[in-house]
PDB file of N, CA and C in Angstrom:
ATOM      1  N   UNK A   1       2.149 -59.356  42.870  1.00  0.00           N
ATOM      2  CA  UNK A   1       3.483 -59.511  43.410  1.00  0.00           C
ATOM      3  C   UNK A   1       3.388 -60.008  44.856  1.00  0.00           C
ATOM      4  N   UNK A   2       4.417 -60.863  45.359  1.00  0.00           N
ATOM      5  CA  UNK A   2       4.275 -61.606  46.703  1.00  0.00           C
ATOM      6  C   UNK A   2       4.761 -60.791  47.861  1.00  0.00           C
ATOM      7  N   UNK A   3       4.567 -60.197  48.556  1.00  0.00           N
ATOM      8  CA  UNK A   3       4.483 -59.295  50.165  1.00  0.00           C
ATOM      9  C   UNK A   3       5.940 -60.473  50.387  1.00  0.00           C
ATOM     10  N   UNK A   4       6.537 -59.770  51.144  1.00  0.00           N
ATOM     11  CA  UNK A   4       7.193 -60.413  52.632  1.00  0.00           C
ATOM     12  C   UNK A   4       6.433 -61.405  53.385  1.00  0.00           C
ATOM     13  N   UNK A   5       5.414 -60.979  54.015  1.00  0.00           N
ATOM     14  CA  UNK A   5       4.776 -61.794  54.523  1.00  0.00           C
ATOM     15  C   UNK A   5       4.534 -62.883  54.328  1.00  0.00           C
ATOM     16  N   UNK A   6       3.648 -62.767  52.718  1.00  0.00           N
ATOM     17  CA  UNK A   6       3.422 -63.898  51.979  1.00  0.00           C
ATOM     18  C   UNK A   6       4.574 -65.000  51.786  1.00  0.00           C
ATOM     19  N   UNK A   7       5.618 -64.717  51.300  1.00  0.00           N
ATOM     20  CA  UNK A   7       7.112 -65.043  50.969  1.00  0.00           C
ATOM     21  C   UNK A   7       7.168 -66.093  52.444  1.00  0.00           C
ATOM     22  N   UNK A   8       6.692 -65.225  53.803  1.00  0.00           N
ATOM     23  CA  UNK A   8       7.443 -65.871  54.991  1.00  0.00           C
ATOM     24  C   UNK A   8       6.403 -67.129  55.641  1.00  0.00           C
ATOM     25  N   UNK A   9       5.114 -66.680  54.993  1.00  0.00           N
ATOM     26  CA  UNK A   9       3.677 -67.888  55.280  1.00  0.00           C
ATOM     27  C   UNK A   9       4.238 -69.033  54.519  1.00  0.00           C
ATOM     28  N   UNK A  10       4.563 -68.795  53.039  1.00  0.00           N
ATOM     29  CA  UNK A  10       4.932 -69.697  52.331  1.00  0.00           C
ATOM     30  C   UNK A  10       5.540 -71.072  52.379  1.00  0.00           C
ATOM     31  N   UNK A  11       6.683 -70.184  52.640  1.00  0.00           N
ATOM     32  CA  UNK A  11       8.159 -70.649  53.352  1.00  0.00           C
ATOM     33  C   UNK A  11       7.429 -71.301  54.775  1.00  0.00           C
ATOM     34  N   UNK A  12       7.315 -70.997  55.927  1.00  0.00           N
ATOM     35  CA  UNK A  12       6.948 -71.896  56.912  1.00  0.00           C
ATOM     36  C   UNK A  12       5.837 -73.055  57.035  1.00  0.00           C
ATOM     37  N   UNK A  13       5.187 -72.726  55.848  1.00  0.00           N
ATOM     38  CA  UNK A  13       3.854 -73.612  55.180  1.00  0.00           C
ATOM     39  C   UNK A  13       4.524 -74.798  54.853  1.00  0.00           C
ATOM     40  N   UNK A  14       5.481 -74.599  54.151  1.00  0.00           N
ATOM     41  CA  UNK A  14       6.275 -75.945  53.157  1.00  0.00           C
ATOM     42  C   UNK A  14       7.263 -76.612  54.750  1.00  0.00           C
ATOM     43  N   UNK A  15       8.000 -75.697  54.987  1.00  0.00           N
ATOM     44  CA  UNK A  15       8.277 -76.476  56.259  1.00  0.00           C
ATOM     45  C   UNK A  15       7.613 -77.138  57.169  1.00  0.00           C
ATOM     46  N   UNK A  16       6.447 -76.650  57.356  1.00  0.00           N
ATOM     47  CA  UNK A  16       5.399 -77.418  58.691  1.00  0.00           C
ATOM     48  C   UNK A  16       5.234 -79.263  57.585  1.00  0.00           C
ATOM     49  N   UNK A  17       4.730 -78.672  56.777  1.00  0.00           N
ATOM     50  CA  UNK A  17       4.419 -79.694  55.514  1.00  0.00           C
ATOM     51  C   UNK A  17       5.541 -80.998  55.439  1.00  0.00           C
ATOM     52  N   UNK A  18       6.738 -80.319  55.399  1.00  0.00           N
ATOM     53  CA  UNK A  18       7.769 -81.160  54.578  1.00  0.00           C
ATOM     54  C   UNK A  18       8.580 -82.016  56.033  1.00  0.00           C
ATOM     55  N   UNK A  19       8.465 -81.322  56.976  1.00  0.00           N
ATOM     56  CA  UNK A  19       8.537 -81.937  58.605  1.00  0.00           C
ATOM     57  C   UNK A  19       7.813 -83.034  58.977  1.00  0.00           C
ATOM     58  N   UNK A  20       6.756 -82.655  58.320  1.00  0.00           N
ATOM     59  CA  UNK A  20       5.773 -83.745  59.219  1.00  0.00           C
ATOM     60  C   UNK A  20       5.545 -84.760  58.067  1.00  0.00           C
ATOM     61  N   UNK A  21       5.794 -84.558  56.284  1.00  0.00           N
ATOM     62  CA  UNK A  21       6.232 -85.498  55.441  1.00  0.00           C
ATOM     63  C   UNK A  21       7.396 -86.429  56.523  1.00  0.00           C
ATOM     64  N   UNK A  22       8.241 -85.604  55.997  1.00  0.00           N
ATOM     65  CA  UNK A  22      10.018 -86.711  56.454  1.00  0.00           C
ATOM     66  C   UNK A  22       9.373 -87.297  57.891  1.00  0.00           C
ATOM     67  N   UNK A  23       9.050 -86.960  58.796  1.00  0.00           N
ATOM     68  CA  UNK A  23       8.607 -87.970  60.099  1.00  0.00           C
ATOM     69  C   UNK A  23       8.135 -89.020  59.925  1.00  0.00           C
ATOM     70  N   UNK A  24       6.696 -88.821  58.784  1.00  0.00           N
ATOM     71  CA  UNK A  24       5.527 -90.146  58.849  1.00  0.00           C
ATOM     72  C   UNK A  24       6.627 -91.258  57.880  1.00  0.00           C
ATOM     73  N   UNK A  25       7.562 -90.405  56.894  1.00  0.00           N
ATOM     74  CA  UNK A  25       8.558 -91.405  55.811  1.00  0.00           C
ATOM     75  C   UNK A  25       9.184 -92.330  57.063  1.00  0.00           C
ATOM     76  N   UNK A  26       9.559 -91.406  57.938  1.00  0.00           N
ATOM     77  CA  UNK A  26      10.795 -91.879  58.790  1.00  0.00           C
ATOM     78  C   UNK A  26      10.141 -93.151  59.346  1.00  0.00           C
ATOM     79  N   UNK A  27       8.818 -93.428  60.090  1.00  0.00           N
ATOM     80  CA  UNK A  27       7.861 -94.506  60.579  1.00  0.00           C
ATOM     81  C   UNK A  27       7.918 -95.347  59.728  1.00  0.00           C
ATOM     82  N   UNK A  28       7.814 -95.447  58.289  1.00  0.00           N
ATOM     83  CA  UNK A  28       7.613 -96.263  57.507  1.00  0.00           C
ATOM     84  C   UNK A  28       9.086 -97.082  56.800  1.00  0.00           C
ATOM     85  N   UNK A  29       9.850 -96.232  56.828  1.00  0.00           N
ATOM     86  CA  UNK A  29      11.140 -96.516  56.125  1.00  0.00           C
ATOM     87  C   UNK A  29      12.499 -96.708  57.337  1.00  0.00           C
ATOM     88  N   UNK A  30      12.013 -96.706  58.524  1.00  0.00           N
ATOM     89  CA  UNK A  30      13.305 -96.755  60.052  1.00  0.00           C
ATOM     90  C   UNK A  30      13.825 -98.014  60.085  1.00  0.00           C
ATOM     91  N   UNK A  31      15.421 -98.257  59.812  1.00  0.00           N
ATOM     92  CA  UNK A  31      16.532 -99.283  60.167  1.00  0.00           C
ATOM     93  C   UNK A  31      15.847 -99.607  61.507  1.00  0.00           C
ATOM     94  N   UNK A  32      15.213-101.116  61.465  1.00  0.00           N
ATOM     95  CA  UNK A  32      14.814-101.394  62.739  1.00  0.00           C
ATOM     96  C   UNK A  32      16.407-101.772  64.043  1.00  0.00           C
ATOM     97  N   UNK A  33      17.373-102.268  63.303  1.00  0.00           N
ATOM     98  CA  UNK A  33      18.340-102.645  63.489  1.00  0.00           C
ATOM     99  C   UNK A  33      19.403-101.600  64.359  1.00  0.00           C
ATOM    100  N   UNK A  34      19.407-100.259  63.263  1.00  0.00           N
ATOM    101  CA  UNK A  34      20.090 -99.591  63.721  1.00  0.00           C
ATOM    102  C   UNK A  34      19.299 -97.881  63.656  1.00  0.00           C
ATOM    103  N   UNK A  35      18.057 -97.585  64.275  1.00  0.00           N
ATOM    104  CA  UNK A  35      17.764 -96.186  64.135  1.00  0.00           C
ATOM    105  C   UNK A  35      18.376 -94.729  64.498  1.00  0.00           C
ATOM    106  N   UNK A  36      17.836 -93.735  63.486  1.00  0.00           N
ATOM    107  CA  UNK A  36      18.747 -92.766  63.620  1.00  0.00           C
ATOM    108  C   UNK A  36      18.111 -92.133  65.283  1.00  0.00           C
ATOM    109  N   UNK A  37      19.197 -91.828  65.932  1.00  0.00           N
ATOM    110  CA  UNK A  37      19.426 -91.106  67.376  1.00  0.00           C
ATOM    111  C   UNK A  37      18.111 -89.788  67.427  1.00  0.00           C
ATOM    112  N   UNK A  38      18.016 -88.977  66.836  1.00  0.00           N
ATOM    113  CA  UNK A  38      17.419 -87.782  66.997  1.00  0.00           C
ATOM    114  C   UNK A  38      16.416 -87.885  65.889  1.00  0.00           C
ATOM    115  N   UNK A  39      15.586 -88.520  66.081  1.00  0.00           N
ATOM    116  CA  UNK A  39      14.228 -88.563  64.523  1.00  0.00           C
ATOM    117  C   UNK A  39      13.797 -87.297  63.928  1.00  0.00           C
ATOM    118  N   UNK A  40      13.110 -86.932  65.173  1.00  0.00           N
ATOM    119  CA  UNK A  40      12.539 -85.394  65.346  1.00  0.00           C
ATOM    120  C   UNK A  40      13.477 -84.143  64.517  1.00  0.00           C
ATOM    121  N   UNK A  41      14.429 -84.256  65.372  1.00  0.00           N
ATOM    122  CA  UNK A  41      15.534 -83.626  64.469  1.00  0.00           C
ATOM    123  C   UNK A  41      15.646 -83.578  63.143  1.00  0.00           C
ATOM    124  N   UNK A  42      16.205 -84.348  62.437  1.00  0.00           N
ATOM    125  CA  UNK A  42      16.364 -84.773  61.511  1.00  0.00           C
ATOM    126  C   UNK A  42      15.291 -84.539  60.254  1.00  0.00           C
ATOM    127  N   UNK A  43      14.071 -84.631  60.366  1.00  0.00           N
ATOM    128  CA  UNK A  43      12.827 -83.978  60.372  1.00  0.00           C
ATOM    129  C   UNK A  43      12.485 -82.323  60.079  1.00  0.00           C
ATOM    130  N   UNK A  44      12.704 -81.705  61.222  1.00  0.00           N
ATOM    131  CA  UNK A  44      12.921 -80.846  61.040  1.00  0.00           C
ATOM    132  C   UNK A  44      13.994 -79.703  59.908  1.00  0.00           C
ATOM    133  N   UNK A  45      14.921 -80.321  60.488  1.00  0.00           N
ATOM    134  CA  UNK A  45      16.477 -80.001  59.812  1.00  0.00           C
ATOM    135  C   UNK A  45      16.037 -80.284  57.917  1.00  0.00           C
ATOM    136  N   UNK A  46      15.072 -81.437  57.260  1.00  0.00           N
ATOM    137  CA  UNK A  46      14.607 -81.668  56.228  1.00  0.00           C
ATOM    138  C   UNK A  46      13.655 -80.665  55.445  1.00  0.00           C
ATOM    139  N   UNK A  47      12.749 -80.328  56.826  1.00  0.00           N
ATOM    140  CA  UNK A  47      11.758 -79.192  56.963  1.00  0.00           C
ATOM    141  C   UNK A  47      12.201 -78.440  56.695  1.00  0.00           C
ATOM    142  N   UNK A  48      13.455 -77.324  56.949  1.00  0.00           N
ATOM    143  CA  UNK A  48      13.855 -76.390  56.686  1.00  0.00           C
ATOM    144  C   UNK A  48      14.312 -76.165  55.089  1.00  0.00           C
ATOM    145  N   UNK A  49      15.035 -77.451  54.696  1.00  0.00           N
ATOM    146  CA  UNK A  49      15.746 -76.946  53.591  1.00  0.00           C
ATOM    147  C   UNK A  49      14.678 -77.743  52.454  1.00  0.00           C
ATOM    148  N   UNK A  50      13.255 -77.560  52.745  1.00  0.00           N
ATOM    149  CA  UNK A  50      12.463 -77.945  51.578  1.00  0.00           C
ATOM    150  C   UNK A  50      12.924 -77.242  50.416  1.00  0.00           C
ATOM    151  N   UNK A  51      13.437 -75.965  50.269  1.00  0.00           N
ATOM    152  CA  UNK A  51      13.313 -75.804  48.865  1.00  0.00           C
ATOM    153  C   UNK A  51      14.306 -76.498  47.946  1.00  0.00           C
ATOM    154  N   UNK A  52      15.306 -77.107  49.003  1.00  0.00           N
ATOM    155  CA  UNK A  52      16.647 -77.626  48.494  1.00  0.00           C
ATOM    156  C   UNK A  52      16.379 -79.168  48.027  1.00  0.00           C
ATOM    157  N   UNK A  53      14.741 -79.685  48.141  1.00  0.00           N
ATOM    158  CA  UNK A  53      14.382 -80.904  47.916  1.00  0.00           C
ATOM    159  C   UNK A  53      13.294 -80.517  46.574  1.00  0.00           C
ATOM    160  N   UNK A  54      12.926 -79.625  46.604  1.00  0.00           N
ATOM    161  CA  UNK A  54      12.060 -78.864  46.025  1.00  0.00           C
ATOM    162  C   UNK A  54      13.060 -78.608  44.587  1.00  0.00           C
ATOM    163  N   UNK A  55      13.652 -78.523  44.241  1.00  0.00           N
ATOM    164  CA  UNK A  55      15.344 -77.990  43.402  1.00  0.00           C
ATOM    165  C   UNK A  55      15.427 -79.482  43.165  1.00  0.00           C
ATOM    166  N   UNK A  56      15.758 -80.557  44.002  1.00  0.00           N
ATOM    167  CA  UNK A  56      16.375 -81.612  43.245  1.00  0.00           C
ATOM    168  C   UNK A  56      15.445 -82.616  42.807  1.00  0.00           C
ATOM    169  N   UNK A  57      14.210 -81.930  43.159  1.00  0.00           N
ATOM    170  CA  UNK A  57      13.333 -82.590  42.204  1.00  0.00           C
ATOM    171  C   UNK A  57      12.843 -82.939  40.763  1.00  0.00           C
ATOM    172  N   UNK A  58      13.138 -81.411  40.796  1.00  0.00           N
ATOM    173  CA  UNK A  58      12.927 -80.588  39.567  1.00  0.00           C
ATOM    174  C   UNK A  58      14.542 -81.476  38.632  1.00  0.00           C
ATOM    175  N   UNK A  59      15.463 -80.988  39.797  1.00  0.00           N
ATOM    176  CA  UNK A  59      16.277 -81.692  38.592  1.00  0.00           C
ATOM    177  C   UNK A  59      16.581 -83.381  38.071  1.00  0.00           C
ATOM    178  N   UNK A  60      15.763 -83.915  39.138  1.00  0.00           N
ATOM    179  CA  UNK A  60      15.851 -85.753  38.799  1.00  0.00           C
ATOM    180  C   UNK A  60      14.549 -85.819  37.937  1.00  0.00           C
ATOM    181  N   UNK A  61      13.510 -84.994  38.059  1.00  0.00           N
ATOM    182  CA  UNK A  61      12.534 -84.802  36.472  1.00  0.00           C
ATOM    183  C   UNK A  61      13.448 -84.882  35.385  1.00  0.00           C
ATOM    184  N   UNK A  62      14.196 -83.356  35.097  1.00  0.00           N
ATOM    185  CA  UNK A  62      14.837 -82.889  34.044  1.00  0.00           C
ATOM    186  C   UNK A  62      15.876 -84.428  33.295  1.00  0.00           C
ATOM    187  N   UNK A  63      16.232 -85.229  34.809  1.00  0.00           N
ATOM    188  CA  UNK A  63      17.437 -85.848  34.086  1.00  0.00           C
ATOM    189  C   UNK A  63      16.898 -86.987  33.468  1.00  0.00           C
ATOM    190  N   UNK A  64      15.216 -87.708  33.659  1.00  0.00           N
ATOM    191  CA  UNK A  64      14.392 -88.582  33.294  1.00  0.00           C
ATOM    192  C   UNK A  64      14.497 -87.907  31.715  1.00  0.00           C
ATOM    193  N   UNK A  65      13.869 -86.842  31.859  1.00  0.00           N
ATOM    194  CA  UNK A  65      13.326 -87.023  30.550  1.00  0.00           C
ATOM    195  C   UNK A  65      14.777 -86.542  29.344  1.00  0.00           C
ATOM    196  N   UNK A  66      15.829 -86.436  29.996  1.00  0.00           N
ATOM    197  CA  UNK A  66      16.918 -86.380  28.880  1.00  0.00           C
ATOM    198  C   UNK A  66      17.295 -87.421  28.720  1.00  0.00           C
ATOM    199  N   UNK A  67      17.290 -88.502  29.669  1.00  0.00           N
ATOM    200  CA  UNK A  67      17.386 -89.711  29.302  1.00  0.00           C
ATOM    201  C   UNK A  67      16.201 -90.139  28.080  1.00  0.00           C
ATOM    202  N   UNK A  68      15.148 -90.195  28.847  1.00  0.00           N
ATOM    203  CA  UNK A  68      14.564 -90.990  27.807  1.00  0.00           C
ATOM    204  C   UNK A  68      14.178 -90.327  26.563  1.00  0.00           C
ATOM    205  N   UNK A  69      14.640 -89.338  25.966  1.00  0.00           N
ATOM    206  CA  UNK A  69      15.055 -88.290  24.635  1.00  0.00           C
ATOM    207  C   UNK A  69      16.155 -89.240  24.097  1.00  0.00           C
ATOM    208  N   UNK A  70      17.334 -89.230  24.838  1.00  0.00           N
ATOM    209  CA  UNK A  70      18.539 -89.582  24.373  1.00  0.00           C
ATOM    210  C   UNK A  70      17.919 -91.042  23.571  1.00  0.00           C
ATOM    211  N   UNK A  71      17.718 -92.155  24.677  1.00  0.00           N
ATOM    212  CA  UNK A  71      17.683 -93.689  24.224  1.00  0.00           C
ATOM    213  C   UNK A  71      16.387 -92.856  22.852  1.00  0.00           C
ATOM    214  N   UNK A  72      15.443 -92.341  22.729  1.00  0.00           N
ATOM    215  CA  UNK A  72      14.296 -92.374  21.690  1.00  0.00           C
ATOM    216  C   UNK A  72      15.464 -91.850  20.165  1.00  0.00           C
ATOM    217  N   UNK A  73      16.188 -90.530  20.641  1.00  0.00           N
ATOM    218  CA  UNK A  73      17.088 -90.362  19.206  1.00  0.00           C
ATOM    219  C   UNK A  73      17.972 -90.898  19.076  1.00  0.00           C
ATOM    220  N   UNK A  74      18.415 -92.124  19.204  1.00  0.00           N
ATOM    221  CA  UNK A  74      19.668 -93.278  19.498  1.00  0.00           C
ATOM    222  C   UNK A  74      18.702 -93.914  18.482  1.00  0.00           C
ATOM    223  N   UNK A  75      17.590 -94.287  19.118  1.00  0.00           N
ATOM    224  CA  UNK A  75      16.873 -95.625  18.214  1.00  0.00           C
ATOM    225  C   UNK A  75      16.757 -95.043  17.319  1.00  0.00           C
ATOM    226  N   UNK A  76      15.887 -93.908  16.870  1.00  0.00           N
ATOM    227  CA  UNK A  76      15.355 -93.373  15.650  1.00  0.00           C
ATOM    228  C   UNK A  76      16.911 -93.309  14.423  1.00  0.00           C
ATOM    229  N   UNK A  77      17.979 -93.053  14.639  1.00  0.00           N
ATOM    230  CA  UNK A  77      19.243 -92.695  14.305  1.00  0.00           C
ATOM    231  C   UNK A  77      19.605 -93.821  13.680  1.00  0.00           C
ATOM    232  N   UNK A  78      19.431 -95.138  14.180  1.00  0.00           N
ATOM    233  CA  UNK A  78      20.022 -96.144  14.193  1.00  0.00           C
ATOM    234  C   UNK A  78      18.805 -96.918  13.270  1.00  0.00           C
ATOM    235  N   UNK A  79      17.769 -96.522  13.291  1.00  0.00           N
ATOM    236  CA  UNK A  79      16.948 -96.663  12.318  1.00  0.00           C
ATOM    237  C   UNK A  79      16.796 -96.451  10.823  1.00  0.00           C
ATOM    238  N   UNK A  80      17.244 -94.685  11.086  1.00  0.00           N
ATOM    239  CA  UNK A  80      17.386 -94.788   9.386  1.00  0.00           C
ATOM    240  C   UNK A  80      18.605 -94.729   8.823  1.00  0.00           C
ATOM    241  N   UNK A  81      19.645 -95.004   9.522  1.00  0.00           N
ATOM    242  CA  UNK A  81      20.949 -95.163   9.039  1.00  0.00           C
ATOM    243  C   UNK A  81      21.315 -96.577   8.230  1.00  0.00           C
TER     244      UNK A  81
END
């Protein structure tokens, strides 16, 4: 079973992680035209709510593979009909 502690290493692990992800993205992917004001920020603020990226991951997986279920029993359907 996971301690508090553990729970709170965790949790600031994925943030240090997911901070310094969204920054190096931010270098690679920055509106040269028009950049966002507070980088760092922004970063951070991403950092925090990893699990909330962590969640919609999981659910843009889930929605791949109901898609590609759906189009496979569409064809098969339409096959032996």
């Amino acid at each position: 079973m996971l301690t508090v502690d553990t729970m709170i290493v965790i949790y600031l692990s994925g943030w240090a992680l997911t901070s310094v992800g969204a920054y190096a993205a931010r270098k690679c992917l920055v509106d040269r035209i028009a950049p966002a004001p507070h980088p760092c920020f922004v970063s951070v603020v991403a950092g925090a709510m990893w699990p909330l990226l962590v969640v919609g991951l999981i659910e843009l997986g889930a929605v791949v593979v109901a898609t590609k279920t759906q189009r496979r029993s569409t064809f098969y359907s339409e096959l032996y009909a």
